[in-house]
Protein backbone atom coordinates (compact mmCIF):
# COMPACT_ATOMS: atom_id res chain seq x y z
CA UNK A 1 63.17 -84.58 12.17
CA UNK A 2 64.48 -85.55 15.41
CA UNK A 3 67.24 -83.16 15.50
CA UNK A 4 64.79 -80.21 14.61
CA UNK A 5 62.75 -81.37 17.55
CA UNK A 6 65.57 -81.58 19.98
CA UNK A 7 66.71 -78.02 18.89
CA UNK A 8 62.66 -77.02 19.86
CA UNK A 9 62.94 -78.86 22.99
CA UNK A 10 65.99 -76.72 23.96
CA UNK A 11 64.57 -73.33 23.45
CA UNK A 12 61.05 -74.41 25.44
CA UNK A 13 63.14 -75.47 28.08
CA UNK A 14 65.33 -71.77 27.72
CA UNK A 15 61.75 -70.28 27.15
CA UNK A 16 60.18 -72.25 30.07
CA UNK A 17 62.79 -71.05 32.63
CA UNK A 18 62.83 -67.56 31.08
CA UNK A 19 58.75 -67.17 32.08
CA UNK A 20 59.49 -67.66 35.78
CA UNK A 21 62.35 -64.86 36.26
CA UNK A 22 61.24 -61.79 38.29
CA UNK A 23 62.42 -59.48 36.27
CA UNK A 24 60.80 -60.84 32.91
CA UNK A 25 57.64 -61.10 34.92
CA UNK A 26 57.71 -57.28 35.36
CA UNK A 27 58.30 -56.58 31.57
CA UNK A 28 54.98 -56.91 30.50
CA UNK A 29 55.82 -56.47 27.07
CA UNK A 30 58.65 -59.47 26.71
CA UNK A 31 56.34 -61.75 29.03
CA UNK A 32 53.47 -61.37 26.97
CA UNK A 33 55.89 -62.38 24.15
CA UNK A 34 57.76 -65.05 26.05
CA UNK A 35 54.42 -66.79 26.94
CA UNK A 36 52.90 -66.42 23.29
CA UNK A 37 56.06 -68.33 22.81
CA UNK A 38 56.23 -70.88 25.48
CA UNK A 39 52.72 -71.42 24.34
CA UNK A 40 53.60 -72.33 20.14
CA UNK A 41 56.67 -74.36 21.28
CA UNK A 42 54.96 -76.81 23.94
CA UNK A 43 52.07 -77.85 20.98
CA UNK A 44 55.53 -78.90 18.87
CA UNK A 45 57.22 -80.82 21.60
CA UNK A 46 54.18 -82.34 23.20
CA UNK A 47 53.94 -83.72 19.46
CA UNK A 48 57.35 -84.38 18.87
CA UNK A 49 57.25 -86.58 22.11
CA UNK A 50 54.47 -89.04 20.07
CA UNK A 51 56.65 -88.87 17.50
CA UNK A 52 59.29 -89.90 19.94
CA UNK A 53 57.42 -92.54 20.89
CA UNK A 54 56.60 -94.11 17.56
CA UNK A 55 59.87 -94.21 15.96
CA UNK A 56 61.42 -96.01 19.88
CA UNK A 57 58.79 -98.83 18.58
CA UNK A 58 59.71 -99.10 14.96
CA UNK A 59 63.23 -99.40 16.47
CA UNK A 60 62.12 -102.21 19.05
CA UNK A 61 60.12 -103.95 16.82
CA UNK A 62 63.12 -103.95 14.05
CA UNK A 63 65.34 -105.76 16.99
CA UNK A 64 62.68 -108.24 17.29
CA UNK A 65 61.86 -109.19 13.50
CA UNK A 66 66.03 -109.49 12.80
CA UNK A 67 66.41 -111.65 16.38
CA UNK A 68 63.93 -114.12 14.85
CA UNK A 69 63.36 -116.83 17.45
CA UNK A 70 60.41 -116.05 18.42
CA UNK A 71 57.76 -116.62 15.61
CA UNK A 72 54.58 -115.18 17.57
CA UNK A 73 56.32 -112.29 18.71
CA UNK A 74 57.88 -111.83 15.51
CA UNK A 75 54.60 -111.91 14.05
CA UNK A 76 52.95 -108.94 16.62
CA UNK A 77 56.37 -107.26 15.80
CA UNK A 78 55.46 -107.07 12.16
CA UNK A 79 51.95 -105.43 12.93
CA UNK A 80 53.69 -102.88 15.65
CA UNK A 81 56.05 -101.92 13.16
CA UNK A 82 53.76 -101.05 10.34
CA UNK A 83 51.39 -99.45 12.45
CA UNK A 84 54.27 -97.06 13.88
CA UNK A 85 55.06 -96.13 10.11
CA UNK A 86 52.07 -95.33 9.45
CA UNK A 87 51.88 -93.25 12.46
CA UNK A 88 55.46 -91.62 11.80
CA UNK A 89 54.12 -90.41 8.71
CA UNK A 90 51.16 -88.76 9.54
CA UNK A 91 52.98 -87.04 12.77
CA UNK A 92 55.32 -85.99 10.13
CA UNK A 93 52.90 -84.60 8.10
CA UNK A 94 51.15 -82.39 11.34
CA UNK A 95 54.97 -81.51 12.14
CA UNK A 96 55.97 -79.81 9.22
CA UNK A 97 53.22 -77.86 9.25
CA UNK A 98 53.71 -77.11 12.64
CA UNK A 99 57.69 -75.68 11.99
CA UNK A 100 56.10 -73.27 9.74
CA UNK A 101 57.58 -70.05 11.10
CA UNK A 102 54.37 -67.91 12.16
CA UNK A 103 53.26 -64.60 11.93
CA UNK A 104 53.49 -62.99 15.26
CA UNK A 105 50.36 -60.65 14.23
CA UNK A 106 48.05 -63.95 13.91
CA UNK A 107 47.72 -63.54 17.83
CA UNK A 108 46.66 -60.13 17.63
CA UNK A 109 43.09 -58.59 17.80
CA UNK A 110 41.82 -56.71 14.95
CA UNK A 111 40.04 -53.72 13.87
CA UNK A 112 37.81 -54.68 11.22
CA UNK A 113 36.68 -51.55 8.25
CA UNK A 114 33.92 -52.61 5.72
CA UNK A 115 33.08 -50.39 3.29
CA UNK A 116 30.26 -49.75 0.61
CA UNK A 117 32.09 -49.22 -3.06
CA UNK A 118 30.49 -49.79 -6.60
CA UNK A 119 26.08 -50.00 -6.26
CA UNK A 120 25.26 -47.27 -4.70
CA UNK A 121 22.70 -48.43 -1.81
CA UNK A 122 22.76 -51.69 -2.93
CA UNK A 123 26.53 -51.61 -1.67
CA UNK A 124 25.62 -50.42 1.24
CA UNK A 125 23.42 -52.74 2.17
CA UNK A 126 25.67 -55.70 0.75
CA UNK A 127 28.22 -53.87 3.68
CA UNK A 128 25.52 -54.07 6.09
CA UNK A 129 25.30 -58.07 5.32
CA UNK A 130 28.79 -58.42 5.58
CA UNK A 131 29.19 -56.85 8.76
CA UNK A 132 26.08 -59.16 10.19
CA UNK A 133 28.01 -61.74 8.75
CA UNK A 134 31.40 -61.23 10.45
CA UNK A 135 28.87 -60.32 13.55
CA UNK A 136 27.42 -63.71 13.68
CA UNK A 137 30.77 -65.58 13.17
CA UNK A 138 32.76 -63.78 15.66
CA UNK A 139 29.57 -64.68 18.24
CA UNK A 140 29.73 -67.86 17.00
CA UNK A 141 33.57 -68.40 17.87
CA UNK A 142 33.30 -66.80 21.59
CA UNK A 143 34.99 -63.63 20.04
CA UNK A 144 33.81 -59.65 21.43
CA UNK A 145 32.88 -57.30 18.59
CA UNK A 146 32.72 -53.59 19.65
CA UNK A 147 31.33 -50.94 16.89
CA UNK A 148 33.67 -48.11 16.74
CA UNK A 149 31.94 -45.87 14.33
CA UNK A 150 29.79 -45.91 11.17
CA UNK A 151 27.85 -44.17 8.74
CA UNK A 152 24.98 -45.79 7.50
CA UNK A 153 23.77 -46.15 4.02
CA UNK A 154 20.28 -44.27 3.12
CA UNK A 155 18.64 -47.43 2.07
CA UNK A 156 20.21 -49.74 4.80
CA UNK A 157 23.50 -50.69 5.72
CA UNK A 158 26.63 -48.64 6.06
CA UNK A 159 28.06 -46.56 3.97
CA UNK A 160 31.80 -47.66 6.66
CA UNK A 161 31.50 -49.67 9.42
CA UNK A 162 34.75 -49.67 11.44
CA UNK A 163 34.45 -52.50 14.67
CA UNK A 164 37.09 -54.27 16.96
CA UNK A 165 37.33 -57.74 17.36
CA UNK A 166 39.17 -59.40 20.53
CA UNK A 167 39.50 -62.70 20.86
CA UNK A 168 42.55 -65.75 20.13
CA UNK A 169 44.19 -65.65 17.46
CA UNK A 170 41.84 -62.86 15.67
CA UNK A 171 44.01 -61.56 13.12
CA UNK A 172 45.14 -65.22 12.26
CA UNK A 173 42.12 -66.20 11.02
CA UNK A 174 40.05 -63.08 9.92
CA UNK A 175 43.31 -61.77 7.78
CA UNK A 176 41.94 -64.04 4.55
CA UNK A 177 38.60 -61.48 4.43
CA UNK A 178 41.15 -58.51 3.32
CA UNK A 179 39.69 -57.69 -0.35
CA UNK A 180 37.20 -56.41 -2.62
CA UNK A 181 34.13 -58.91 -1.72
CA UNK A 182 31.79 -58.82 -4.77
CA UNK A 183 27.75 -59.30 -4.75
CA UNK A 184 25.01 -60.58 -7.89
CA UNK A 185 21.85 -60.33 -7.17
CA UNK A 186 18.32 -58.08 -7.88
CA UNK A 187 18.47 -55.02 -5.85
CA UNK A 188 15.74 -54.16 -3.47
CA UNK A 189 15.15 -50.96 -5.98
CA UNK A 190 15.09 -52.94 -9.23
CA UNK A 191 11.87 -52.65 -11.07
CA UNK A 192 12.55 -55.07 -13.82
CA UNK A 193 14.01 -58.02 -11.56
CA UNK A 194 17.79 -57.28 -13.48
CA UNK A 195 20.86 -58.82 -11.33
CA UNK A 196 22.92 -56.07 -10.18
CA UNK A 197 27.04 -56.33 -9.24
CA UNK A 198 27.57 -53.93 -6.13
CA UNK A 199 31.10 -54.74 -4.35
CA UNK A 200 32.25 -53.95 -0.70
CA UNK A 201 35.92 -53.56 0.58
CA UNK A 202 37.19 -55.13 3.97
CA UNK A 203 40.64 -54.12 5.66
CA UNK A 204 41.64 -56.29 8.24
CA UNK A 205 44.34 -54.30 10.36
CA UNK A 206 46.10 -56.51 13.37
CA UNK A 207 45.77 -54.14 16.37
CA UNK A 208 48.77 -52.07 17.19
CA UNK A 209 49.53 -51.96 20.68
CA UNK A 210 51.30 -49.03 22.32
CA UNK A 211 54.90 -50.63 21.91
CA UNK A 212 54.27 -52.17 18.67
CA UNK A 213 54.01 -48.34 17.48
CA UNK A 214 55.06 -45.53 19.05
CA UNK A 215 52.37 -42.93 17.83
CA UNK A 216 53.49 -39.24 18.31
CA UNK A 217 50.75 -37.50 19.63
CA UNK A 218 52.07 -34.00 18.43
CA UNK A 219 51.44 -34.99 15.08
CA UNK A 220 48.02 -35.66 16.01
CA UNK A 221 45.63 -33.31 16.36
CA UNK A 222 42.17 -34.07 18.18
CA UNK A 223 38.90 -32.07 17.16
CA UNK A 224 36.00 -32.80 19.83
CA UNK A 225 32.48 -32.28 18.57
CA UNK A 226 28.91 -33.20 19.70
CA UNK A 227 27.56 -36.91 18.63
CA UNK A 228 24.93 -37.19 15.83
CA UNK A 229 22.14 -39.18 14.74
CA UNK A 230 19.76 -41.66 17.33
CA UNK A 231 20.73 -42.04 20.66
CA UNK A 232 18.86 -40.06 23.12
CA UNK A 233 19.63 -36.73 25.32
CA UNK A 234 23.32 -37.05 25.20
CA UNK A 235 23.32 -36.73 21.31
CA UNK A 236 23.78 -33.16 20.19
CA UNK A 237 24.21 -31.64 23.56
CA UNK A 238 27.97 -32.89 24.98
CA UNK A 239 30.97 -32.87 22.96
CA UNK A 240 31.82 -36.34 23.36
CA UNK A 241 32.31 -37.27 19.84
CA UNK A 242 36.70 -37.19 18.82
CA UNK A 243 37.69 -37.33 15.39
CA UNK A 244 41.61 -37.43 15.19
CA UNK A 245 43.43 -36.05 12.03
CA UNK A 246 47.10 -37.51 12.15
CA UNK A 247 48.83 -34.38 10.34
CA UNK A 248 51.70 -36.75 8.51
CA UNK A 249 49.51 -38.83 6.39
CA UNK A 250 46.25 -36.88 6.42
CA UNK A 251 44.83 -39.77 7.76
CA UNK A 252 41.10 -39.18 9.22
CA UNK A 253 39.35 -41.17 12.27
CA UNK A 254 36.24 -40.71 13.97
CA UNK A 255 34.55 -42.29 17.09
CA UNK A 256 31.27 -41.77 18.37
CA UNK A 257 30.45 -44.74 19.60
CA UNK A 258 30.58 -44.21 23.43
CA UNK A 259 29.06 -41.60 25.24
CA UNK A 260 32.33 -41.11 27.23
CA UNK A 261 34.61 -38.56 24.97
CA UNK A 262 37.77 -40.39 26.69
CA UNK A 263 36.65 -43.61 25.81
CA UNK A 264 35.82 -42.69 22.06
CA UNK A 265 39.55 -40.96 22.30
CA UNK A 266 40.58 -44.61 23.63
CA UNK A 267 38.79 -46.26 20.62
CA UNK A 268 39.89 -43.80 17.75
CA UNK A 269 43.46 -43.68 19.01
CA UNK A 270 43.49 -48.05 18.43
CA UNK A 271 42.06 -47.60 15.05
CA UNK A 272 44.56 -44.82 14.17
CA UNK A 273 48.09 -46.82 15.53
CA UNK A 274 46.83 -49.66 13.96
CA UNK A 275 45.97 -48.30 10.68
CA UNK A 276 49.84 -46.76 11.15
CA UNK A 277 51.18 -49.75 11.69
CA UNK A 278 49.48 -51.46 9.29
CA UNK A 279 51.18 -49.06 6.72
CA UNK A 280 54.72 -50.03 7.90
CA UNK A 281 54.35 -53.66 7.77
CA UNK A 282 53.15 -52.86 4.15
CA UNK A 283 56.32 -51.30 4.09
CA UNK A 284 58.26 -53.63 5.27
CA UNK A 285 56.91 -56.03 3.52
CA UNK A 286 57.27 -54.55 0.17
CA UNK A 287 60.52 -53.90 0.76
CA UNK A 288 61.61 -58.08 1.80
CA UNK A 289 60.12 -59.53 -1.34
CA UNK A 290 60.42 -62.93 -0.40
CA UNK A 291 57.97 -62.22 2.79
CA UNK A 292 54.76 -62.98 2.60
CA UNK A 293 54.26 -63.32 -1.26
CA UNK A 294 51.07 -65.49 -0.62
CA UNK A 295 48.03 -65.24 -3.21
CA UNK A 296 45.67 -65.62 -0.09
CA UNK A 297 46.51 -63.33 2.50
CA UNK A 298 48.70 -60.85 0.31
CA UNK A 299 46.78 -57.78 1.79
CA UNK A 300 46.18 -56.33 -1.28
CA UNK A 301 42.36 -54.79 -1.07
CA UNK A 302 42.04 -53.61 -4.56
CA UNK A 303 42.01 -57.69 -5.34
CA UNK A 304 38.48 -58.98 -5.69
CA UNK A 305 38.98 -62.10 -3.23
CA UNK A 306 34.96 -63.20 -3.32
CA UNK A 307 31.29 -63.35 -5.54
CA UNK A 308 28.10 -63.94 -3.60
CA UNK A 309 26.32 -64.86 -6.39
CA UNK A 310 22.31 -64.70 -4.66
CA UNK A 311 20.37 -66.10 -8.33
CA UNK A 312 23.05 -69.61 -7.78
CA UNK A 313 23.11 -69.79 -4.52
CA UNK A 314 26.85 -69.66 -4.90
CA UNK A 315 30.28 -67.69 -3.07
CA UNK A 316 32.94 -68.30 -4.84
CA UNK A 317 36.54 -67.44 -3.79
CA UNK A 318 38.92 -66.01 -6.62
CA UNK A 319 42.21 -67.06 -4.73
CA UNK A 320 41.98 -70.86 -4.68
CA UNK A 321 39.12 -71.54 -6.82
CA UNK A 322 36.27 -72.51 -3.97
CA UNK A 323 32.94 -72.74 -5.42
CA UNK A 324 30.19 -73.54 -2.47
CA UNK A 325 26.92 -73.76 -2.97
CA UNK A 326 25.56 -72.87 0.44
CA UNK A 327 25.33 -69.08 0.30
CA UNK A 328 22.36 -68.67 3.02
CA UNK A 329 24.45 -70.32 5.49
CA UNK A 330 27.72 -68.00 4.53
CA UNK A 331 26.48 -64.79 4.67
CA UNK A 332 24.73 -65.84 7.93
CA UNK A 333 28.52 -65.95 9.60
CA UNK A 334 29.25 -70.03 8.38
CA UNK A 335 32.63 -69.22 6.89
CA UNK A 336 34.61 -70.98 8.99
CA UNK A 337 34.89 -73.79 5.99
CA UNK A 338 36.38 -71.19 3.43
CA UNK A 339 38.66 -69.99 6.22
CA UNK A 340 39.91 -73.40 6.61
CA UNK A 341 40.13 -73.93 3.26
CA UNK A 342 42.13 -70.93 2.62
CA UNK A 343 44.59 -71.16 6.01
CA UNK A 344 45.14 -75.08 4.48
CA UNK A 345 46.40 -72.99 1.08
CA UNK A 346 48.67 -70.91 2.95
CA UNK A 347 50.02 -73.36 4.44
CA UNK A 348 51.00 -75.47 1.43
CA UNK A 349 52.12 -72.30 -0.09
CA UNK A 350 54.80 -71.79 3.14
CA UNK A 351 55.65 -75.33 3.61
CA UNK A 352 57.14 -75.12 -0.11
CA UNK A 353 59.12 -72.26 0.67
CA UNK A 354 60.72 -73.58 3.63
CA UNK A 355 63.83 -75.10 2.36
CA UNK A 356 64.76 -75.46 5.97
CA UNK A 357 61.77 -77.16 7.49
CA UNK A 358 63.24 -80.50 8.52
C-alpha cells in the first residue's frame, strides 16, 4: 500500500507543478483536466499521509514492546499499537476504494430526458412526478436545473421533459437513474379504484463539451419556427423556437425554452453533442467488454431499474434488491439513500475487478 501511495504522491507532485506552467494555464482544455486531476490525487495523498502516520506508530510502538525495560511504557505501547491497527485497517479500507480508477464523465453536468411510456396519461403524469422529483433533489444538493424543452401530457405531466443539470460531480451521481422507472398505483381516471402499472424512461447523458465532440455543423441542419403554447406576446409572433435535425442519425431536437432564438440554438446544440457523444461512448464501450460491465450503471434504458409501488408505500430497486418503505419522502426528491446505496454497489463491483489495486 505504501508503494502505491508513493507512486500517487509522485504524479500530484508532477500534476501540482504542471498546474502552475503558463502555457498549461492558457490551454483551457488540459487545465481544466489537470486540475480535475490535481483535485482526485490530493484526497488520496492527504489520506495516505494518515496512513503514513499510523503505520510510523505501529513501527515505534513494536521497538518499544521488543526493548522491554520499561513496563509502563510497554504497557501504553501495547494500547498505541492496537489502536494504530485498527486504524491501518479502516484507512485501508477508504484507500482501496479510493484507487478505484474513475470515470472522467462523473465530473460532468448532465442533460437529463424523462419520458412518458406504457399508461397513457397516467405515464405522463408519473413523468411529471419524476421530474419534480429530480427537481427537488437537485435543489436540495445546491445543483441548477434549466428546462430545455417539453411537451406536456393532456392530463398532467409531460409527455418528454428534456432539462440540464450543472453542478459537482452531476453525472457521477445522477448516472444510477438511467432506466425504465416503473409505477403501481390507482390512476386519477380509474372508476373502480384498480392499481394501474404505467412506466417512464430516464436517459442520463454526461454533457459533451465542444472538445469532447467535435459536432459538424454541416451535417446539421437548423429549422427556426415560432414558439407555442403559454407564454405571453412573444409566443406565436417571433421565430425564436430552433429545432435541429442532425442529417447522419436522423436524430431530432427541439428548444423553446428561451425567448432568445440564439440561446435556444445554445441549448439544443448541448443536448444534441451530448446525445452524440453519448452514442460513442456506447460504442466504445460495447466494443471494450471488460469496461464498465456493472449491473447498476450499465446504461441500458430498456432495463426496468425501479417500482414505486403507491398501495405499499414501497420503491424498490431491481439492481441490488433495495426495498424502502418510505415512498412519500422518495418521490419528493429523498433519493440520496438509494444513490448511496447503489454508488456503494458499484464500488464493490470495481474493487473486485481491480486485480491491481494495491
Amino acid at each position: 500500500m505504501l508503494e502505491k501511495l508513493q507512486i500517487i504522491k509522485q504524479r500530484f507532485d508532477e500534476v501540482n507543478d504542471l498546474i502552475i506552467q503558463p502555457d498549461i494555464i492558457s490551454d483551457q482544455q488540459r487545465y481544466t483536466k489537470l486540475m480535475k486531476e490535481y483535485k482526485d490525487l490530493k484526497l488520496i495523498v492527504d489520506k495516505g499521509e494518515i496512513y503514513k502516520e499510523a503505520t510510523d506508530n505501529v513501527t515505534e510502538a513494536e521497538e518499544i514492546i521488543a526493548d522491554g525495560s520499561d513496563a509502563e511504557m510497554v504497557d501504553m505501547a501495547k494500547m498505541q499499537l492496537e489502536e494504530a491497527k485498527e486504524t491501518i485497517d479502516k484507512l485501508e479500507e477508504e484507500i482501496r476504494f479510493m484507487l478505484i480508477p474513475k470515470d472522467p464523465d462523473d465530473a460532468k453536468n448532465v442533460v437529463v430526458e424523462v419520458r412518458a411510456g406504457t399508461g397513457g396519461d397516467e405515464a405522463s403524469i408519473f413523468a411529471g412526478d419524476l421530474y419534480r422529483m429530480y427537481s427537488k433533489y437537485c435543489s436540495d444538493k445546491g445543483w441548477r436545473v434549466d428546462v430545455v424543452s417539453q411537451s406536456d401530457g393532456t392530463s398532467g405531466g409531460f409527455k418528454e421533459i428534456i432539462f440540464e443539470v450543472s453542478g459537482e460531480d452531476v453525472y457521477g451521481t445522477l448516472k444510477f437513474e438511467a432506466g425504465v422507472h416503473r409505477v403501481q398505483r390507482v390512476p386519477q381516471t380509474e372508476t373502480q379504484g384498480r392499481v394501474h402499472t404505467s412506466a417512464a424512461t430516464v436517459m442520463v447523458l454526461p454533457e459533451a463539451e465542444e472538445f469532447d465532440y467535435e459536432l459538424d455543423m454541416t451535417e446539421v441542419r437548423i429549422e427556426r419556427t415560432t414558439s407555442t403554447g403559454p407564454g405571453g406576446q412573444s409566443v406565436n409572433t417571433t421565430y425564436s423556437a430552433i429545432k435541429l435535425h442532425h442529417e447522419p442519425t436522423g436524430m431530432i431536437v427541439s428548444c423553446q425554452d428561451q425567448k432568445s432564438s440564439h440561446k435556444n440554438l445554445e441549448k439544443a446544440l448541448k443536448v444534441l453533442r451530448s446525445r452524440l457523444y453519448d452514442l460513442e461512448l456506447a460504442k466504445q464501450q460495447a466494443a471494450d467488454s471488460e469496461k464498465r460491465k456493472s449491473m447498476v450503471s450499465s446504461g441500458d434504458r430498456s432495463a426496468k431499474i425501479r417500482t414505486y409501488n403507491y398501495p405499499q408505500g414501497r420503491v424498490t430497486d431491481h439492481r441490488i434488491g433495495l426495498t424502502l418503505y418510505d415512498l412519500s419522502n422518495i418521490i419528493n426528491g429523498d433519493i440520496q439513500k438509494i444513490i448511496d446505496e447503489l454508488m456503494l454497489a458499484e464500488n464493490t463491483e470495481l474493487l473486485k475487478a481491480s486485480d491491481d489495486v494495491i
